[in-house]
N, C-alpha and C. Protein backbone atom coordinates (compact mmCIF):
# COMPACT_ATOMS: atom_id res chain seq x y z
N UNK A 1 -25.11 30.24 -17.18
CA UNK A 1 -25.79 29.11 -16.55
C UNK A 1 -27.09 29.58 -15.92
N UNK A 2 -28.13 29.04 -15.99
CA UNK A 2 -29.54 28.68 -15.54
C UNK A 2 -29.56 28.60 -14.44
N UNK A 3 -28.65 27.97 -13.11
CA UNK A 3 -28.38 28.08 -11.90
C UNK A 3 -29.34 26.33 -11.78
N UNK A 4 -30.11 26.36 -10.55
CA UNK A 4 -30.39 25.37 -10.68
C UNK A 4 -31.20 24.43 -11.41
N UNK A 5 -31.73 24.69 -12.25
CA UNK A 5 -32.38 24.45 -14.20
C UNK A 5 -31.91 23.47 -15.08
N UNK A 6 -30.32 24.54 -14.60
CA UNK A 6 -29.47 23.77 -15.37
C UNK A 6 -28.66 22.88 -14.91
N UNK A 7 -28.29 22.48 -13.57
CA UNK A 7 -27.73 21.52 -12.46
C UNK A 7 -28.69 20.39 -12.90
N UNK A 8 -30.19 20.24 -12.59
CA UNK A 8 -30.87 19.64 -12.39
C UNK A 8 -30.82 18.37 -13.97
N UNK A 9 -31.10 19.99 -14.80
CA UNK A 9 -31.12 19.18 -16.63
C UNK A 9 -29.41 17.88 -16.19
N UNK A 10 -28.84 18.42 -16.34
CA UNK A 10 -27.65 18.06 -16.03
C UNK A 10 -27.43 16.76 -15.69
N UNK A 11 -27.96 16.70 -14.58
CA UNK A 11 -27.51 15.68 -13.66
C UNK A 11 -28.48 14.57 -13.75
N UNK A 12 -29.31 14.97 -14.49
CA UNK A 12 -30.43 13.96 -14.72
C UNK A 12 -29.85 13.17 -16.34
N UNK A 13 -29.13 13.30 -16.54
CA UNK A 13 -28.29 12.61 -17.39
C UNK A 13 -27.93 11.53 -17.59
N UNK A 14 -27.85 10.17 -18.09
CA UNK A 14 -27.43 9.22 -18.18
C UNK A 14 -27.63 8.33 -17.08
N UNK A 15 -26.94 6.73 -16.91
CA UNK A 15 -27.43 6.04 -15.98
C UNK A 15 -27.18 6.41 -14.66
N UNK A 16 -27.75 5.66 -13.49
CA UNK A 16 -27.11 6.27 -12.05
C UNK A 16 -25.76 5.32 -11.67
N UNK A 17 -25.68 4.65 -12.54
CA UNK A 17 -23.99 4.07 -11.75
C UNK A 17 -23.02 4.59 -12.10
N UNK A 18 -23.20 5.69 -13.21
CA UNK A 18 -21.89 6.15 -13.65
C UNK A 18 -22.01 7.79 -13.38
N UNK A 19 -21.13 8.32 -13.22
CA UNK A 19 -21.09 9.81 -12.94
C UNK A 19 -21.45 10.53 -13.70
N UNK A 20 -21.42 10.49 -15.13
CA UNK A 20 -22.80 10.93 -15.94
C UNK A 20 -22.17 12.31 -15.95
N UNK A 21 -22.35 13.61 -16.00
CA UNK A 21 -22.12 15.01 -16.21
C UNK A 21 -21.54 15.72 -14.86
N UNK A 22 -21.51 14.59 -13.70
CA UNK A 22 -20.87 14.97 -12.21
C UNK A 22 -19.74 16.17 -12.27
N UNK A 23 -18.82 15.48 -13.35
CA UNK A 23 -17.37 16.68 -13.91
C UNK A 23 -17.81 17.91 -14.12
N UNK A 24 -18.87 18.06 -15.16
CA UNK A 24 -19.29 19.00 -15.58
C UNK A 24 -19.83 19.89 -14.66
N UNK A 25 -21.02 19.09 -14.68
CA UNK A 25 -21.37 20.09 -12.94
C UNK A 25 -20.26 20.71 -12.11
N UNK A 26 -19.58 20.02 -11.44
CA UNK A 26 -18.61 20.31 -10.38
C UNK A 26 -17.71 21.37 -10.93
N UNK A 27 -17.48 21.48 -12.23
CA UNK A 27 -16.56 22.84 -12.91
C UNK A 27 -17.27 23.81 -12.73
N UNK A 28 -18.92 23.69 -13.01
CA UNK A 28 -19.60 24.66 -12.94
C UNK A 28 -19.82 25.68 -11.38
N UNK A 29 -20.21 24.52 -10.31
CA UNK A 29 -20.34 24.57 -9.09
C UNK A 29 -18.90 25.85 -8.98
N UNK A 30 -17.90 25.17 -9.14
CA UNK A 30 -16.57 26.14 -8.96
C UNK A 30 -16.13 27.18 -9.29
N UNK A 31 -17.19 27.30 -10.70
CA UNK A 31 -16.92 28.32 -11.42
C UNK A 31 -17.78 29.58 -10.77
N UNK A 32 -19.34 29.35 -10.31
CA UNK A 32 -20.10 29.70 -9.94
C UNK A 32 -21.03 29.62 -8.28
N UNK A 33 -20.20 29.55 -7.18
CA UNK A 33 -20.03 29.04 -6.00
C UNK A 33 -21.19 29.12 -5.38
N UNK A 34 -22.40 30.11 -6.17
CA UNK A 34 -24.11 30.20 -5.62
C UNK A 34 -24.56 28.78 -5.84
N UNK A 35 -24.27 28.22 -6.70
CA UNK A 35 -24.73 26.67 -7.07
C UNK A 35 -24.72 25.57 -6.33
N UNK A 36 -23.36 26.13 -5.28
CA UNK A 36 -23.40 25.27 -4.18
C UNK A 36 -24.99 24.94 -3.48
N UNK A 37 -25.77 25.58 -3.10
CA UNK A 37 -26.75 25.18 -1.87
C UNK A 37 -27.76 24.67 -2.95
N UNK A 38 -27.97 24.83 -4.12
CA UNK A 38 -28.93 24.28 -5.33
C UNK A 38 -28.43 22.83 -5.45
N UNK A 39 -26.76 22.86 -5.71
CA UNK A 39 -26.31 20.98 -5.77
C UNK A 39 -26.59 20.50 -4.23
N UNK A 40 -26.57 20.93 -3.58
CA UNK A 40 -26.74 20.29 -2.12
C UNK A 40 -28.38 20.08 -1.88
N UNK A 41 -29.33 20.71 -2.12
CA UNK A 41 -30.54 20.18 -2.19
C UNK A 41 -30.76 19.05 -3.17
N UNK A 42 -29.97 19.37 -4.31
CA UNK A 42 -30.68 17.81 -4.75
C UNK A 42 -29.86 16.75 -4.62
N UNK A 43 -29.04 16.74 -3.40
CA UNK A 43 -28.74 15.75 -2.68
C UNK A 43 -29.47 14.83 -1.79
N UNK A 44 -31.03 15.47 -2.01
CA UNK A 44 -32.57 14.72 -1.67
C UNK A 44 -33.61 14.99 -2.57
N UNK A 45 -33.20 14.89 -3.41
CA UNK A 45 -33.95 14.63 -5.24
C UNK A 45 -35.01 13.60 -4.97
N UNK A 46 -35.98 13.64 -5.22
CA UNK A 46 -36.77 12.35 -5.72
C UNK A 46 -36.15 11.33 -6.43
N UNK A 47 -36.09 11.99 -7.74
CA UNK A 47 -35.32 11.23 -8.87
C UNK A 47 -33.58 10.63 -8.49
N UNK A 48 -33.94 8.80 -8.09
CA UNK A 48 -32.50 8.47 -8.25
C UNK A 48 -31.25 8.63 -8.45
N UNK A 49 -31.40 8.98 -10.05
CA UNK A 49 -30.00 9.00 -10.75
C UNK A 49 -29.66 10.87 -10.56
N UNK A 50 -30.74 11.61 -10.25
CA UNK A 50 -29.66 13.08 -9.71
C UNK A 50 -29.16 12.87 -8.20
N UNK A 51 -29.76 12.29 -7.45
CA UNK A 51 -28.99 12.38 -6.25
C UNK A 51 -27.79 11.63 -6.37
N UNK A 52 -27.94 10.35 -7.25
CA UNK A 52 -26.41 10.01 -7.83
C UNK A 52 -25.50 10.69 -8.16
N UNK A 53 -25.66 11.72 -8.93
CA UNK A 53 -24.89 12.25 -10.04
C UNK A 53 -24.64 13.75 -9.05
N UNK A 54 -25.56 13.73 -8.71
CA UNK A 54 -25.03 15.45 -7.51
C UNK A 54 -24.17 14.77 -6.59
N UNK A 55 -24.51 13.75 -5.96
CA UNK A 55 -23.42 13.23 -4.86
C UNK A 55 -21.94 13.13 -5.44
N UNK A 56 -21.82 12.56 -6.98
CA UNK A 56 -20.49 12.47 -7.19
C UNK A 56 -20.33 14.18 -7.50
N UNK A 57 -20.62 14.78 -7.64
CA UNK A 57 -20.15 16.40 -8.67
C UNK A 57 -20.03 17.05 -7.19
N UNK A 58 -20.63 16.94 -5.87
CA UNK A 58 -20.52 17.40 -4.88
C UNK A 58 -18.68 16.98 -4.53
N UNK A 59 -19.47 15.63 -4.40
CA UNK A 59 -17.72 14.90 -3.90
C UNK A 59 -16.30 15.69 -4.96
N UNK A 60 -16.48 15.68 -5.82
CA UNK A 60 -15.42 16.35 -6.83
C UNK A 60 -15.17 17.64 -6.45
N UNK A 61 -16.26 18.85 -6.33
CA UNK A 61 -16.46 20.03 -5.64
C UNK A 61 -15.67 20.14 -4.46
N UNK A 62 -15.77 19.20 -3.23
CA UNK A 62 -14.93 18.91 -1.78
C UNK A 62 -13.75 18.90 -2.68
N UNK A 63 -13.28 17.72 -3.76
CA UNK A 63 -11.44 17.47 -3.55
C UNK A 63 -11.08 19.02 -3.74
N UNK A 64 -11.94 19.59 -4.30
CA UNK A 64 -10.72 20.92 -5.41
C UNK A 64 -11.11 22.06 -4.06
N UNK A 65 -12.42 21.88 -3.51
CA UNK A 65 -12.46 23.14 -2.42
C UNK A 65 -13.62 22.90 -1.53
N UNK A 66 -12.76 22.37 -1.03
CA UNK A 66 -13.72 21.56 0.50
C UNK A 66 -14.21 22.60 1.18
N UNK A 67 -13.41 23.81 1.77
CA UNK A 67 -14.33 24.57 2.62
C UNK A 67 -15.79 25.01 1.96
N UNK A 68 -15.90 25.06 0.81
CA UNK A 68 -17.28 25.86 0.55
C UNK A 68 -18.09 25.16 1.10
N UNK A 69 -17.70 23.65 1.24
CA UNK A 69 -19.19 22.77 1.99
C UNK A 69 -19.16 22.87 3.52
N UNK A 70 -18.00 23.64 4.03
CA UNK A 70 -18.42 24.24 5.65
C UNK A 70 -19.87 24.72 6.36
N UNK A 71 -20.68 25.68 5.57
CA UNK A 71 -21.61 25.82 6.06
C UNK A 71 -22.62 24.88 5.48
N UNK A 72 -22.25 23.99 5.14
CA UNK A 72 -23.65 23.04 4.62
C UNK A 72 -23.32 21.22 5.46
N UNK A 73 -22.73 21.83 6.49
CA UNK A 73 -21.95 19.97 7.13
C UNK A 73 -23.34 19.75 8.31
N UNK A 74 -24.00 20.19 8.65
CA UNK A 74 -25.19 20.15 9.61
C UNK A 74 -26.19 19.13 8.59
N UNK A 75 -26.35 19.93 7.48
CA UNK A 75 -27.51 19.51 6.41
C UNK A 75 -27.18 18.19 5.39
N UNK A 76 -25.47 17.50 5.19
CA UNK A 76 -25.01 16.46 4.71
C UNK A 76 -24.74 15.44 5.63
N UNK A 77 -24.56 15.92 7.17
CA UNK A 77 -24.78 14.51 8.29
C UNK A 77 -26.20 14.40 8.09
N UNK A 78 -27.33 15.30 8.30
CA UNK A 78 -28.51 14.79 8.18
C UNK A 78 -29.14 13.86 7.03
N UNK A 79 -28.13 14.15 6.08
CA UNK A 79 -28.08 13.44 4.61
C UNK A 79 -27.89 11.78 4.90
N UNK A 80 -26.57 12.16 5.17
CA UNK A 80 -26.10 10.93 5.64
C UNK A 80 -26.82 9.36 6.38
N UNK A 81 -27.33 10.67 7.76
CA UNK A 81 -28.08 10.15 8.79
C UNK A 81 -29.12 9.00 7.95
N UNK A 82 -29.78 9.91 7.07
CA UNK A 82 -30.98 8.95 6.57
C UNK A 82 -30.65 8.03 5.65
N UNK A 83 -29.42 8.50 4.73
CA UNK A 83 -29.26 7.35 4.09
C UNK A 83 -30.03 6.78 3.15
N UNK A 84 -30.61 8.06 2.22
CA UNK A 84 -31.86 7.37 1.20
C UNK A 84 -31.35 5.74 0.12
N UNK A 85 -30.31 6.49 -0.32
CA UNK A 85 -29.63 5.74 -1.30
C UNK A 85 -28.45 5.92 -1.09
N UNK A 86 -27.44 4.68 -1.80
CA UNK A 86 -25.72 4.11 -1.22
C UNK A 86 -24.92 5.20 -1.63
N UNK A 87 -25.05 5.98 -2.61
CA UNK A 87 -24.10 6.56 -3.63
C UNK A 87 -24.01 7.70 -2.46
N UNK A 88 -25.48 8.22 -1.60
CA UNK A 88 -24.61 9.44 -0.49
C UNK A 88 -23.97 8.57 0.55
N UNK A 89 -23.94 7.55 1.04
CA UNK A 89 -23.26 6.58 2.05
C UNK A 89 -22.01 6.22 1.63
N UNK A 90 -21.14 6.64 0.45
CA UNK A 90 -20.01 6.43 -0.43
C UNK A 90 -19.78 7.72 -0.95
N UNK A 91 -20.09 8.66 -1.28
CA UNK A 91 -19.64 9.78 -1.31
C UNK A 91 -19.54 11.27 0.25
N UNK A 92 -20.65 10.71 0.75
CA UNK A 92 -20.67 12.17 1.86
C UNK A 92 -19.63 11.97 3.38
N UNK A 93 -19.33 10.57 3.28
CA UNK A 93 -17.91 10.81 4.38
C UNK A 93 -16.79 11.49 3.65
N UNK A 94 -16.43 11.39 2.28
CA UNK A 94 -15.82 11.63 1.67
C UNK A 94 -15.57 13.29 1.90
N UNK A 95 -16.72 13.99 1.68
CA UNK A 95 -16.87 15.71 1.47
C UNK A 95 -16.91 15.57 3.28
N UNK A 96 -17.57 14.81 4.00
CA UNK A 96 -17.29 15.22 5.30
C UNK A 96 -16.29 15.63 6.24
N UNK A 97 -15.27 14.57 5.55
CA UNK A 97 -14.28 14.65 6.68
C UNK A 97 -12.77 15.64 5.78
N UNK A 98 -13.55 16.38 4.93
CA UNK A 98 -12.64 17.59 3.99
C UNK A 98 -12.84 18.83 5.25
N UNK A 99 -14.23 18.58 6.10
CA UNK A 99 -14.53 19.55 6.21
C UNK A 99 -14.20 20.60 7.57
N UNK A 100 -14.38 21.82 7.41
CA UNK A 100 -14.35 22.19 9.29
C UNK A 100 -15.09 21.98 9.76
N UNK A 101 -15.18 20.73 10.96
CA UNK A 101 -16.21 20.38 11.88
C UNK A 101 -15.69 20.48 13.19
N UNK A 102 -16.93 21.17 14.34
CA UNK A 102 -16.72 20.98 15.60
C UNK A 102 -16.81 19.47 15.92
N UNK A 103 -16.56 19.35 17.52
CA UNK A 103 -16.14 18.22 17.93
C UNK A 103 -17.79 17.45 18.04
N UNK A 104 -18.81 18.24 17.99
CA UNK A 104 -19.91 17.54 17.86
C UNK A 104 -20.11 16.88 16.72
N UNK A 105 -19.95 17.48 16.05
CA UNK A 105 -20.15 17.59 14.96
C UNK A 105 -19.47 15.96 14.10
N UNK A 106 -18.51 16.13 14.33
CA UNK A 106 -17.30 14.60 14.34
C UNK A 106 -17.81 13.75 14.82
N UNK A 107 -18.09 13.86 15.84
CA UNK A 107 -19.15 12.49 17.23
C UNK A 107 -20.19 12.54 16.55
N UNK A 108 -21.02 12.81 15.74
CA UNK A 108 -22.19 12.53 15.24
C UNK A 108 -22.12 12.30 14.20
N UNK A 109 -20.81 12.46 13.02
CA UNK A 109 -20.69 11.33 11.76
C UNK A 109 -20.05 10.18 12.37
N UNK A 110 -19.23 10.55 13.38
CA UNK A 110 -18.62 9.25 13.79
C UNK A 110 -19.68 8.20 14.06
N UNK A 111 -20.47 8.75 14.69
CA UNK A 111 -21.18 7.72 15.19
C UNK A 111 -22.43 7.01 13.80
N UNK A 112 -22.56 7.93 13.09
CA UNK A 112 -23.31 7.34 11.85
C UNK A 112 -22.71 6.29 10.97
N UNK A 113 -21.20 7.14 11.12
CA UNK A 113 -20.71 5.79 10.49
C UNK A 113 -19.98 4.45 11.37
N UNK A 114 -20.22 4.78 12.33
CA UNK A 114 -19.83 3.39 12.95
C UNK A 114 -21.70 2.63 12.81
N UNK A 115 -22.90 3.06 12.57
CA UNK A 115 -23.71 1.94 12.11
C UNK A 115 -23.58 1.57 10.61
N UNK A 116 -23.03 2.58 9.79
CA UNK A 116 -23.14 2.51 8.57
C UNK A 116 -21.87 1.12 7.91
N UNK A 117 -20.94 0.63 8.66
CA UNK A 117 -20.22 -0.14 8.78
C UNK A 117 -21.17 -1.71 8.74
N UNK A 118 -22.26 -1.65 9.19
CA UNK A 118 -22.93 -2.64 8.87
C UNK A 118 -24.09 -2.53 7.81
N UNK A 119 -23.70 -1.48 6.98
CA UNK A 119 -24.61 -1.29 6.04
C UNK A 119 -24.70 -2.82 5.22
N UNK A 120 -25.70 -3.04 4.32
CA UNK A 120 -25.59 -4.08 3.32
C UNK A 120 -25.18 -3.54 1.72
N UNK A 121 -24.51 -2.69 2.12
CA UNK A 121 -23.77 -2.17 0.82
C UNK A 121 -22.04 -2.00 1.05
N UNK A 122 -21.49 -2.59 0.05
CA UNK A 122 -20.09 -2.92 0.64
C UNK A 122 -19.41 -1.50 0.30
N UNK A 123 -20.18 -1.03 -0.69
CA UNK A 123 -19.13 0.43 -0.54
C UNK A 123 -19.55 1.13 0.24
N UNK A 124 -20.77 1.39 1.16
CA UNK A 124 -21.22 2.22 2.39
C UNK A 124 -20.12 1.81 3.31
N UNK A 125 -20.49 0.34 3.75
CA UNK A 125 -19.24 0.37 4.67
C UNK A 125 -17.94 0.43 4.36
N UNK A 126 -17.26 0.42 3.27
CA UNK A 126 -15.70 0.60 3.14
C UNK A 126 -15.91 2.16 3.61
N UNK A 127 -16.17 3.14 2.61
CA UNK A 127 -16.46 4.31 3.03
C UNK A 127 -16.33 4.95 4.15
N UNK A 128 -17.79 4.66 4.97
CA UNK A 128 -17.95 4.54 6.57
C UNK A 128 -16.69 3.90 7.52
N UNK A 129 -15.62 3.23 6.95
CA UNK A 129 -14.52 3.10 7.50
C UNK A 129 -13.47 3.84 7.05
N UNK A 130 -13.17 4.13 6.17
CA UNK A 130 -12.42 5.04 5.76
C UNK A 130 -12.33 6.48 6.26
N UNK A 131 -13.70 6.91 6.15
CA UNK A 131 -14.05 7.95 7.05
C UNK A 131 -14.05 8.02 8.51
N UNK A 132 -14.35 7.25 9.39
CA UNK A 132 -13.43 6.75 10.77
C UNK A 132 -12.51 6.99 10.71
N UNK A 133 -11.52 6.21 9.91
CA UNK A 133 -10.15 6.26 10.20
C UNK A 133 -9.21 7.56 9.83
N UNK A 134 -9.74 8.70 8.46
CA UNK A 134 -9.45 10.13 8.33
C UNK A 134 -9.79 10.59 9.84
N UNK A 135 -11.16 10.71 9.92
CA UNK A 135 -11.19 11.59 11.31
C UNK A 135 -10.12 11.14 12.20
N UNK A 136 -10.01 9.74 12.86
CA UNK A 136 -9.15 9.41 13.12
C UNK A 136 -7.79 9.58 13.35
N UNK A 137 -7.36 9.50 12.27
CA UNK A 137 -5.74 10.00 11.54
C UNK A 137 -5.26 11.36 12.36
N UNK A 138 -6.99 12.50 12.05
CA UNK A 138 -6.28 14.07 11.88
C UNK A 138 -6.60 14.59 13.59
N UNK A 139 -6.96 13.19 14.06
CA UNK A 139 -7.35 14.03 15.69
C UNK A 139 -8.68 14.65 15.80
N UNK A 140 -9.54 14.13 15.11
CA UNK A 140 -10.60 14.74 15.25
C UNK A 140 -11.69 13.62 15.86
N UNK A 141 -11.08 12.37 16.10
CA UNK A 141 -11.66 10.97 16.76
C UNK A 141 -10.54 10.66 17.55
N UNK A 142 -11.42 10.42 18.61
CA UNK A 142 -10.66 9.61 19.62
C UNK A 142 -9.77 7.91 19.11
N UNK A 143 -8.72 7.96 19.04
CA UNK A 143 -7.93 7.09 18.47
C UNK A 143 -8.82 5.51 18.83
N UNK A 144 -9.13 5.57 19.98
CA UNK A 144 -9.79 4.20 20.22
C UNK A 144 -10.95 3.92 19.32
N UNK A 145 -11.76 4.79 18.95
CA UNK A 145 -12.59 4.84 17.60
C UNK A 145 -11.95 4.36 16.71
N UNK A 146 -10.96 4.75 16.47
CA UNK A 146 -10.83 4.63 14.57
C UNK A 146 -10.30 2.61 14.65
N UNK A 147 -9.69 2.61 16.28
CA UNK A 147 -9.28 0.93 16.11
C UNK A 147 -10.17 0.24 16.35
N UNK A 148 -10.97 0.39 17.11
CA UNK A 148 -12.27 -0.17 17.43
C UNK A 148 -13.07 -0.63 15.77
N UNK A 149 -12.80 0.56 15.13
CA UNK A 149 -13.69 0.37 14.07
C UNK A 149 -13.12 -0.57 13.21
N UNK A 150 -11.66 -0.12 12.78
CA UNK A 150 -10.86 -1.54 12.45
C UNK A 150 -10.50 -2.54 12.86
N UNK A 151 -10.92 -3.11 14.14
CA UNK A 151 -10.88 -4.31 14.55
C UNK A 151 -12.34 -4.87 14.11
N UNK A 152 -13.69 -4.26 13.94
CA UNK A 152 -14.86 -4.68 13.53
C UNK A 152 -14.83 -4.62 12.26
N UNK A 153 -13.97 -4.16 11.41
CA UNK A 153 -13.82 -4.51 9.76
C UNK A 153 -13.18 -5.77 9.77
N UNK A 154 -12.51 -5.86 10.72
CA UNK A 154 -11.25 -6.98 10.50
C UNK A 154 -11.87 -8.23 10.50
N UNK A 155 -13.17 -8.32 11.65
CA UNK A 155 -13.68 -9.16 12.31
C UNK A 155 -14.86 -9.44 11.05
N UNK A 156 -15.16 -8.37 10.02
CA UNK A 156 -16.28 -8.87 8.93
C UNK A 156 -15.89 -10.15 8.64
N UNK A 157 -17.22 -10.92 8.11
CA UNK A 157 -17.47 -11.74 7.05
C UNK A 157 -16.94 -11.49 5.83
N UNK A 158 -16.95 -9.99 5.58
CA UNK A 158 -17.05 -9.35 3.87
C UNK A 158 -15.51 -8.72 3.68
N UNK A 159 -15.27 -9.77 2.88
CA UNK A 159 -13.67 -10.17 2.50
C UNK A 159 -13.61 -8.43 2.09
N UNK A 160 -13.67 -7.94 1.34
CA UNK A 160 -13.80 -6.47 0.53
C UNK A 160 -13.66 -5.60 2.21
N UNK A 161 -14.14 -5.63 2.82
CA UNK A 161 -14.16 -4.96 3.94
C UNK A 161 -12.91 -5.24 4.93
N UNK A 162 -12.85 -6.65 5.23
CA UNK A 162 -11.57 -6.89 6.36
C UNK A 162 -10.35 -6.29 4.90
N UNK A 163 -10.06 -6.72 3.77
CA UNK A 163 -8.96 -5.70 2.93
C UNK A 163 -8.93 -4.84 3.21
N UNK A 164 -10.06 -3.95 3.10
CA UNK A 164 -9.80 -2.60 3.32
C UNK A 164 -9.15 -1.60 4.88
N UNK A 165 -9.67 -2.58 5.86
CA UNK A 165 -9.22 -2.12 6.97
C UNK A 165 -7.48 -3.10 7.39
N UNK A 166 -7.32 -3.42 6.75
CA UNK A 166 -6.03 -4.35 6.97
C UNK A 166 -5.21 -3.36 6.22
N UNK A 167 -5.55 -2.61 4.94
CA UNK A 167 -4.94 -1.29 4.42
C UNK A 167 -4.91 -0.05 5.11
N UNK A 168 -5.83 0.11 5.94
CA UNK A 168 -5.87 1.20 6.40
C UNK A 168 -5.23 1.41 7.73
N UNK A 169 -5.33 0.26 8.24
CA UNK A 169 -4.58 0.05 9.82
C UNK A 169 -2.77 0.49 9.11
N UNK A 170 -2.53 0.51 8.60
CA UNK A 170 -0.97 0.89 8.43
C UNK A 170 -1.04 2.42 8.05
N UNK A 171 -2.39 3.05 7.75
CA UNK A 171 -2.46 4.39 7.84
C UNK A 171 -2.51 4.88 9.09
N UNK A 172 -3.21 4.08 9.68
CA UNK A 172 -3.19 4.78 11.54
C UNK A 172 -2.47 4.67 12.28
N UNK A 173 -1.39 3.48 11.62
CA UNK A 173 -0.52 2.71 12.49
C UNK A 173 -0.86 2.43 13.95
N UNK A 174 -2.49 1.62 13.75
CA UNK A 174 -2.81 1.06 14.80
C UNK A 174 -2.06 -0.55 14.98
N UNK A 175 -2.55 -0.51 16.95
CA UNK A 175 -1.88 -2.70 16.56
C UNK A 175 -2.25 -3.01 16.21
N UNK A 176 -1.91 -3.91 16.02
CA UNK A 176 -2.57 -5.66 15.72
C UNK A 176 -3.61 -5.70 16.44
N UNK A 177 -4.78 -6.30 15.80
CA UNK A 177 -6.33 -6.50 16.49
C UNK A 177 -6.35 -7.27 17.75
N UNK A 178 -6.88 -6.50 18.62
CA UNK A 178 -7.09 -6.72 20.20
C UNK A 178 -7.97 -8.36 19.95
């Protein structure tokens, strides 16, 4: 492998709604663990459809071996934070909350994603709640967070959203909405 040459060729592949060579990549990433900080920069690509396609091959990278993105969780909240495009607002709670984070560290996705909950993208905010409610779950959020946040899903307009937190409240086994 080309290192990042060949990430880049890669991922610039096909449309941006579909994961496109993400698999591929992410075998590679695993196979070759320097690749990590090359897929994580173009997690602020110019080009659209690679920050698409790195966000999913990243996210795949977290299920099989989340710690490698330990030293890169400073530089994917900042990701986050800005929020260029939806696909990192739907994938990076995902690799986030795989990860070892201090308690700052938690309080400052927490808190991104409690605005990101009013994103105008319905998978940012499912996401952004989902991710609440993991931190949540493992003790790494203050329990009143993760209900707080599901009582403000509950309380959406956006049918897709109150579902999702009406599913998830039996993961936290929070009450019934205050």
């Amino acid at each position: 492998m080309a290192g990042s040459d060949w990430l880049r060729d890669r991922l610039a592949e096909g449309d941006r709604r579909v994961p496109g060579a993400a698999g591929t990549v992410a075998d590679g990433v695993l196979s070759d663990n320097t690749l990590l900080a090359d897929l994580v920069a173009l997690l602020d690509d110019d080009d659209p459809v690679i920050v698409s396609h790195a966000a999913h091959a990243a996210m795949q990278v977290s299920s099989r071996n989340p710690a490698l993105f330990d030293p890169f969780v400073d530089r994917l909240v900042a990701l986050l934070q800005a929020l260029k495009q939806w696909e990192l607002g739907e994938q990076l709670p995902k690799i986030l909350v795989r990860c070892s984070l201090t308690e700052e560290q938690a309080r400052r996705i927490s808190d991104i994603l409690l605005v990101n909950l009013e994103s105008r993208f319905n998978i940012v905010a499912a996401c952004s709640l989902q991710g609440l409610v993991d931190l949540t779950a493992d003790g790494r959020l203050d329990r009143a967070v993760g209900e707080d946040a599901l009582d403000r899903a509950l309380a959406s307009p956006r049918k897709a959203l109150s579902a999702r937190a009406r599913r998830l409240r039996a993961r936290l086994g929070a009450s019934p909405p205050r």
